[in-house]
PDB file of N, CA and C in Angstrom:
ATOM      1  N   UNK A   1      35.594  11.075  12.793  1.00  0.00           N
ATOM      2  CA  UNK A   1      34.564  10.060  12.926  1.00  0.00           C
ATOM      3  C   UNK A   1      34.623   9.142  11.706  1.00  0.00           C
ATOM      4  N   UNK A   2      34.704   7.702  11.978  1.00  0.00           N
ATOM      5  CA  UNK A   2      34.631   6.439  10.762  1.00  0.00           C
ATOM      6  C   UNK A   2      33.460   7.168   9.645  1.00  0.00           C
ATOM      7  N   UNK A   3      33.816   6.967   8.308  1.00  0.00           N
ATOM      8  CA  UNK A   3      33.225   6.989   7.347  1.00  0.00           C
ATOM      9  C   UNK A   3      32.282   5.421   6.979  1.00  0.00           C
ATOM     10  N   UNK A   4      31.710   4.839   6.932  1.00  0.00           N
ATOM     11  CA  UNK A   4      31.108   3.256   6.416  1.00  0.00           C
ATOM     12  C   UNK A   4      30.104   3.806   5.186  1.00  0.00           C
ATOM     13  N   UNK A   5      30.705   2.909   4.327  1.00  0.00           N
ATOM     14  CA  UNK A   5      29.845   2.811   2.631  1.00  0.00           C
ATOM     15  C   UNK A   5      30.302   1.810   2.389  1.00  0.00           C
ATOM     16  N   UNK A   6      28.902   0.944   1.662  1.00  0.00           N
ATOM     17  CA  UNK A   6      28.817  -0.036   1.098  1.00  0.00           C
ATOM     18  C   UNK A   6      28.636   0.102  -0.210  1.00  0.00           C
ATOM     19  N   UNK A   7      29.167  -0.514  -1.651  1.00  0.00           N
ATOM     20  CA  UNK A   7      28.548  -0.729  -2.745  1.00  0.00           C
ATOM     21  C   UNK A   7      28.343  -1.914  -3.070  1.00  0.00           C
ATOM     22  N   UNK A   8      26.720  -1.815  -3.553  1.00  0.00           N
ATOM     23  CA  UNK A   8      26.360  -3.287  -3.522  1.00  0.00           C
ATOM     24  C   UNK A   8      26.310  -3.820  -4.904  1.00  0.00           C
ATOM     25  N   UNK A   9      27.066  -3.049  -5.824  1.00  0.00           N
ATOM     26  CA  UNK A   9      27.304  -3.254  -7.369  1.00  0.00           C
ATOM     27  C   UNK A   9      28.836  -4.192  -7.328  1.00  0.00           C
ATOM     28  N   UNK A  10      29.794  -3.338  -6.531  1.00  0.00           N
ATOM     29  CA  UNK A  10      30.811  -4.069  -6.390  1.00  0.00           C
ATOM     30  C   UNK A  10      31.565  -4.976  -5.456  1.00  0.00           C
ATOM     31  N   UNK A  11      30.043  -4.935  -4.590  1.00  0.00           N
ATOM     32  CA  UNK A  11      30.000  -5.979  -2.627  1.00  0.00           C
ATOM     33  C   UNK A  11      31.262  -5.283  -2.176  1.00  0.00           C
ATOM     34  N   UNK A  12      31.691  -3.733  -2.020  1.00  0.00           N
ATOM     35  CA  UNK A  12      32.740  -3.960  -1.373  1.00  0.00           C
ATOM     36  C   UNK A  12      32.263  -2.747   0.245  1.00  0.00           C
ATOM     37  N   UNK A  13      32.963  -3.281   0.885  1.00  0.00           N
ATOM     38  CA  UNK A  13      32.719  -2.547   2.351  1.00  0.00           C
ATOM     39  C   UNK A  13      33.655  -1.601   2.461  1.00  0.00           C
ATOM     40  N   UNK A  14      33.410  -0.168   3.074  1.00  0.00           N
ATOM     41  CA  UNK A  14      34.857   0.410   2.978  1.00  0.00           C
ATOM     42  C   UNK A  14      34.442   1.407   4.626  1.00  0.00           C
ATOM     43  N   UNK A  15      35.277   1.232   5.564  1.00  0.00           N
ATOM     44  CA  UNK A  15      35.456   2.288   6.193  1.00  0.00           C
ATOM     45  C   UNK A  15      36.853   2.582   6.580  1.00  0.00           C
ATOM     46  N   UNK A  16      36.512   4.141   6.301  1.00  0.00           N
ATOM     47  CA  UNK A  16      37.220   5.335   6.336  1.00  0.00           C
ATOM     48  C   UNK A  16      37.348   5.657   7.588  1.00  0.00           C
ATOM     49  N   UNK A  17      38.875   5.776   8.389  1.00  0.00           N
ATOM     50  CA  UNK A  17      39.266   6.119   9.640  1.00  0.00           C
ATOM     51  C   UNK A  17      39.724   7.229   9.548  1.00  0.00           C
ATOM     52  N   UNK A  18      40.592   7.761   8.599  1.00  0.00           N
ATOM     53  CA  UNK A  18      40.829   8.788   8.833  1.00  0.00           C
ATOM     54  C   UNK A  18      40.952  10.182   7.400  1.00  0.00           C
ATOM     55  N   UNK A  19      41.107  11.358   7.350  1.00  0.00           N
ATOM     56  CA  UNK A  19      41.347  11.926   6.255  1.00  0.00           C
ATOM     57  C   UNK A  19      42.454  11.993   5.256  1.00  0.00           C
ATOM     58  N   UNK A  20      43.649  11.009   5.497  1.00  0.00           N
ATOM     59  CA  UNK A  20      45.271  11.003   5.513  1.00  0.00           C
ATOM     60  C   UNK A  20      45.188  10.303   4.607  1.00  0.00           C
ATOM     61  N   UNK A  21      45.760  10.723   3.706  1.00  0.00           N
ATOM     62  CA  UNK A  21      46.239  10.061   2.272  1.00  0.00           C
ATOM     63  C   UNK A  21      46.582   8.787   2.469  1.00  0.00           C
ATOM     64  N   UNK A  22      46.372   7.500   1.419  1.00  0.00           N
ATOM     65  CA  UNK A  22      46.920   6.243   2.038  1.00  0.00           C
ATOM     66  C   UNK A  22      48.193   6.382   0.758  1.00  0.00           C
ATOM     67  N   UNK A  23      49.094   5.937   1.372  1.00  0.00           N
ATOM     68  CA  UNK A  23      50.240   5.732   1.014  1.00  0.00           C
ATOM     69  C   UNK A  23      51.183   4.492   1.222  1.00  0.00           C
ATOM     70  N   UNK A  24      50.524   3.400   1.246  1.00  0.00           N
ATOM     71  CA  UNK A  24      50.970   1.687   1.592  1.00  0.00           C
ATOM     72  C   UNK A  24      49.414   1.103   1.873  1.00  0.00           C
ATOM     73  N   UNK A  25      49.629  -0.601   1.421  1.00  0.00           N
ATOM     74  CA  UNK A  25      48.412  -1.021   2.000  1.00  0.00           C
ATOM     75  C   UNK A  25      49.013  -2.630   2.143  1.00  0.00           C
ATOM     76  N   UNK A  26      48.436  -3.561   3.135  1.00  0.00           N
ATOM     77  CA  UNK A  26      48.382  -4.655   3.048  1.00  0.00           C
ATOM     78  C   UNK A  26      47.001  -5.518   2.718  1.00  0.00           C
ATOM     79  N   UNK A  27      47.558  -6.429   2.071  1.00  0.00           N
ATOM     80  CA  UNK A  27      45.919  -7.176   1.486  1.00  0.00           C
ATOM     81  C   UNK A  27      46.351  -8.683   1.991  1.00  0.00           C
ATOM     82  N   UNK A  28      45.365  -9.353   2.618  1.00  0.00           N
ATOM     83  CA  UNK A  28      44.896 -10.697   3.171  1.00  0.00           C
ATOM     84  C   UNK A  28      43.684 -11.318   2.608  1.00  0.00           C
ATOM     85  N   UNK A  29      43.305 -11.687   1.918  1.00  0.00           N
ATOM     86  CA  UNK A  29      42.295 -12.442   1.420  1.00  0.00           C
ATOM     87  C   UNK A  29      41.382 -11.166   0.742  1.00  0.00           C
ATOM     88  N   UNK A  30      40.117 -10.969   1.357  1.00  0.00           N
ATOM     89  CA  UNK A  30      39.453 -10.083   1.043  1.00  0.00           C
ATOM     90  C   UNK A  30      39.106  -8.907   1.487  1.00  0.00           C
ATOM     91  N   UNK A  31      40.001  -8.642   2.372  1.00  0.00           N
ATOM     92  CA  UNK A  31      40.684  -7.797   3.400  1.00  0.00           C
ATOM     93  C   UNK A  31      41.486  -6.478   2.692  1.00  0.00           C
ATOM     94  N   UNK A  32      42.041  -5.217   2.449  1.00  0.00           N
ATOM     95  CA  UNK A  32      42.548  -4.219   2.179  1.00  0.00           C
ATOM     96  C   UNK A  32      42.589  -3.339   3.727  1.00  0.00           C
ATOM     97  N   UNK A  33      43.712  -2.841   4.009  1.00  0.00           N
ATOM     98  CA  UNK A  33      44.177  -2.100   4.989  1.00  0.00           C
ATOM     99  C   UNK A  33      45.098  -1.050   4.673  1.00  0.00           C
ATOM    100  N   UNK A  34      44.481   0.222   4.270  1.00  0.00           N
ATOM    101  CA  UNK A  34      45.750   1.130   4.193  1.00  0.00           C
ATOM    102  C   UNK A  34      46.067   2.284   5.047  1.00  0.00           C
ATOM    103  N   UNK A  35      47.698   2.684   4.658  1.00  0.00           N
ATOM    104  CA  UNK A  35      48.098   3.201   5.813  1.00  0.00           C
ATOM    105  C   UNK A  35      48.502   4.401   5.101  1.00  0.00           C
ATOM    106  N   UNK A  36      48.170   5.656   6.023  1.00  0.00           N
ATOM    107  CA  UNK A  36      49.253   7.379   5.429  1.00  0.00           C
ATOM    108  C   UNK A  36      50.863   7.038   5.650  1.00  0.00           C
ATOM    109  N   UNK A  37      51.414   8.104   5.574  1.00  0.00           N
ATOM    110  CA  UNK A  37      52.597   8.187   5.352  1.00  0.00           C
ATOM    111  C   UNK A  37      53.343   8.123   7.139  1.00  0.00           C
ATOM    112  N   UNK A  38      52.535   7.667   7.995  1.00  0.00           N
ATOM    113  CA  UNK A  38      53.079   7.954   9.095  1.00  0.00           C
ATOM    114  C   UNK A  38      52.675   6.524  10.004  1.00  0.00           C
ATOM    115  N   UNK A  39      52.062   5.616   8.929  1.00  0.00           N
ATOM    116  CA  UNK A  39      51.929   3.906   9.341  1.00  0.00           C
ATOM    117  C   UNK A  39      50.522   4.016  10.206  1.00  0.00           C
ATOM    118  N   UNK A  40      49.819   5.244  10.019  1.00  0.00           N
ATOM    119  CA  UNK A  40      48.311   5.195  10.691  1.00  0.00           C
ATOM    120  C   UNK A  40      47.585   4.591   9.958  1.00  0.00           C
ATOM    121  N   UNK A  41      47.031   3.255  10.148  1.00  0.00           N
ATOM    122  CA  UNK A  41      45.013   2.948   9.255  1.00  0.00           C
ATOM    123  C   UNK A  41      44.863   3.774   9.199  1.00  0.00           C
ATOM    124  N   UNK A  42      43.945   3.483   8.363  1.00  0.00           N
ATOM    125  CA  UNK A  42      43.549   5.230   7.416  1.00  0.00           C
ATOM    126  C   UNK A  42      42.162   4.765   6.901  1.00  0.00           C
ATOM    127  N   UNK A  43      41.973   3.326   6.226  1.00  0.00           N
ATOM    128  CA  UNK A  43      41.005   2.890   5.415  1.00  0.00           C
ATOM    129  C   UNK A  43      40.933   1.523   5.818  1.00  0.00           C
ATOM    130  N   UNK A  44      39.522   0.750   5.719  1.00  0.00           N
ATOM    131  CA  UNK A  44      39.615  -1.175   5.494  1.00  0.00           C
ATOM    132  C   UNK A  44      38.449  -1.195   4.195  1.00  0.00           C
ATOM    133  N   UNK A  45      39.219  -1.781   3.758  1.00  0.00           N
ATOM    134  CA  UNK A  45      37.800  -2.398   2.337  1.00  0.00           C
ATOM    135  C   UNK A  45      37.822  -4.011   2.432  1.00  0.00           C
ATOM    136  N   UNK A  46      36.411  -4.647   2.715  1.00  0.00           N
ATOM    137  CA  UNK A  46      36.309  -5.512   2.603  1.00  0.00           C
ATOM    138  C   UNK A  46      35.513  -5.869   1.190  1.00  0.00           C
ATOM    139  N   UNK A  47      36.684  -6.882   0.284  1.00  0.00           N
ATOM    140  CA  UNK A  47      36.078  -7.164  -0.744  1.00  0.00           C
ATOM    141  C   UNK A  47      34.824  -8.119  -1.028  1.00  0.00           C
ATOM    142  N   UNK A  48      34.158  -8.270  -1.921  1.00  0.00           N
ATOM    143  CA  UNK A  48      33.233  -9.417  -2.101  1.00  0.00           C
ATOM    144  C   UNK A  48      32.194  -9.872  -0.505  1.00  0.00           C
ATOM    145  N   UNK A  49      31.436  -8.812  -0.302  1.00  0.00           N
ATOM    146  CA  UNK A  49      30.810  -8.417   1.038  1.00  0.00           C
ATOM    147  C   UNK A  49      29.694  -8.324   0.294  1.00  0.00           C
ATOM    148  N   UNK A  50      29.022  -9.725   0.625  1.00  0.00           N
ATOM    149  CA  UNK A  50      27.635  -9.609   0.458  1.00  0.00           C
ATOM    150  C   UNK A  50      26.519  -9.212   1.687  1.00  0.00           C
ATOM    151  N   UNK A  51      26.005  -8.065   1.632  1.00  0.00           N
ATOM    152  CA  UNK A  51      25.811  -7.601   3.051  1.00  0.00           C
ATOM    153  C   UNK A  51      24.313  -8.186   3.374  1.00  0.00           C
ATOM    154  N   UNK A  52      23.724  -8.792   1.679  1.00  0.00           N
ATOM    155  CA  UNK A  52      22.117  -9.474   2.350  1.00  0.00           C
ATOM    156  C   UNK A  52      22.442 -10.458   3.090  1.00  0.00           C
ATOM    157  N   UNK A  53      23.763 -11.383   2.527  1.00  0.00           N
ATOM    158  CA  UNK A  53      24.107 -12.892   3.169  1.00  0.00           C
ATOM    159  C   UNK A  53      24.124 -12.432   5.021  1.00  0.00           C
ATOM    160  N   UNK A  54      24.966 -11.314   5.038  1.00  0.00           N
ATOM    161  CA  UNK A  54      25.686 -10.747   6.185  1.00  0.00           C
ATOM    162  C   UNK A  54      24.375 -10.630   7.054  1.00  0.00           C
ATOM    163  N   UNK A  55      23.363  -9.891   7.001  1.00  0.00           N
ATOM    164  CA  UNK A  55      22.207  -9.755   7.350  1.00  0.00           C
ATOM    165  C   UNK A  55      21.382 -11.358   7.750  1.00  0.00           C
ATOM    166  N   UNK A  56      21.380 -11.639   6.751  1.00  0.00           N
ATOM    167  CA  UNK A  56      20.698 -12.858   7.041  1.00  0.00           C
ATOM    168  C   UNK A  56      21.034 -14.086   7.747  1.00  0.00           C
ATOM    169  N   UNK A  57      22.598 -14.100   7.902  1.00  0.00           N
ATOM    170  CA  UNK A  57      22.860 -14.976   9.133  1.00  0.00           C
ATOM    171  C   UNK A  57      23.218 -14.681  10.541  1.00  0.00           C
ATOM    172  N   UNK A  58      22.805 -13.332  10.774  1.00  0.00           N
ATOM    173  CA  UNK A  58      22.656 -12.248  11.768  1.00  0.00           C
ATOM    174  C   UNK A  58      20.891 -12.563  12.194  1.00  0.00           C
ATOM    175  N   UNK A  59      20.211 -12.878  11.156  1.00  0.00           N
ATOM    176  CA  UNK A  59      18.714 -12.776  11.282  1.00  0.00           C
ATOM    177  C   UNK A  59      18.634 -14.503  11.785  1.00  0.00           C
ATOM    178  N   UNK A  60      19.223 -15.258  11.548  1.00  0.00           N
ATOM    179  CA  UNK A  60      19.137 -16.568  11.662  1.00  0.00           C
ATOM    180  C   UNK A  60      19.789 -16.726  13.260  1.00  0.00           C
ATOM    181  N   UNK A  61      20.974 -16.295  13.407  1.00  0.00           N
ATOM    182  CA  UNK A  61      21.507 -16.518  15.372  1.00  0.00           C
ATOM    183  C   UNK A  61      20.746 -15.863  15.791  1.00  0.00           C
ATOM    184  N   UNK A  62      19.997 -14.774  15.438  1.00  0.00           N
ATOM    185  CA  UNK A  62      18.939 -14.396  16.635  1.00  0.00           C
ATOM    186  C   UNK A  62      17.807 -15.547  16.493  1.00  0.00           C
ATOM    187  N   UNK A  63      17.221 -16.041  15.480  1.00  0.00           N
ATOM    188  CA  UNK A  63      16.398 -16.836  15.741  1.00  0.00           C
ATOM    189  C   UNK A  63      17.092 -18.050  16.532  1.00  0.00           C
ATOM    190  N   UNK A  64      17.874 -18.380  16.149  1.00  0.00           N
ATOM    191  CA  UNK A  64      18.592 -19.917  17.299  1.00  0.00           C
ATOM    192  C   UNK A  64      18.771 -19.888  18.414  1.00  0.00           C
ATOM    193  N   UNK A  65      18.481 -18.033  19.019  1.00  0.00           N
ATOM    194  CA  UNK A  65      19.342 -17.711  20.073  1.00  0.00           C
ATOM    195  C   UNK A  65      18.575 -17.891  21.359  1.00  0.00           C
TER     196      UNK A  65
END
C-alpha cells in the first residue's frame, strides 16, 4: 500500500510505492522518480510543494464550479 508524507519544512511530497531499495532515479523539474534494481517505481518526491497553495486553489475551482 502507497506510503504519502508531506514535509512542510522542506515542501517536499513523497510517496512511497514500494519497499525496494531505489537504485536509479530520474529528475524533471521538481519531479524525482526512483527505481529498484529491477526498473520498478519505487518512490515520487515532489519538490517545492506548497500544499496550503495546493489546497487553496482546490478551494477556489470548487467555488467557480
Amino acid at each position: 500500500m502507497p506510503k504519502i508524507l508531506y514535509d512542510p519544512e522542506v515542501k517536499i511530497l513523497s510517496v512511497r510505492l514500494r519497499d525496494s531499495k531505489s537504485v536509479d532515479s530520474d529528475i524533471k523539474e521538481n519531479v524525482v522518480l526512483d527505481y529498484d534494481a529491477e526498473g520498478h517505481l519505487v518512490n515520487i518526491d515532489v519538490m517545492n510543494l506548497n500544499i496550503e497553495d495546493f489546497i487553496n486553489t482546490i478551494q477556489r475551482e470548487e467555488v467557480l464550479a
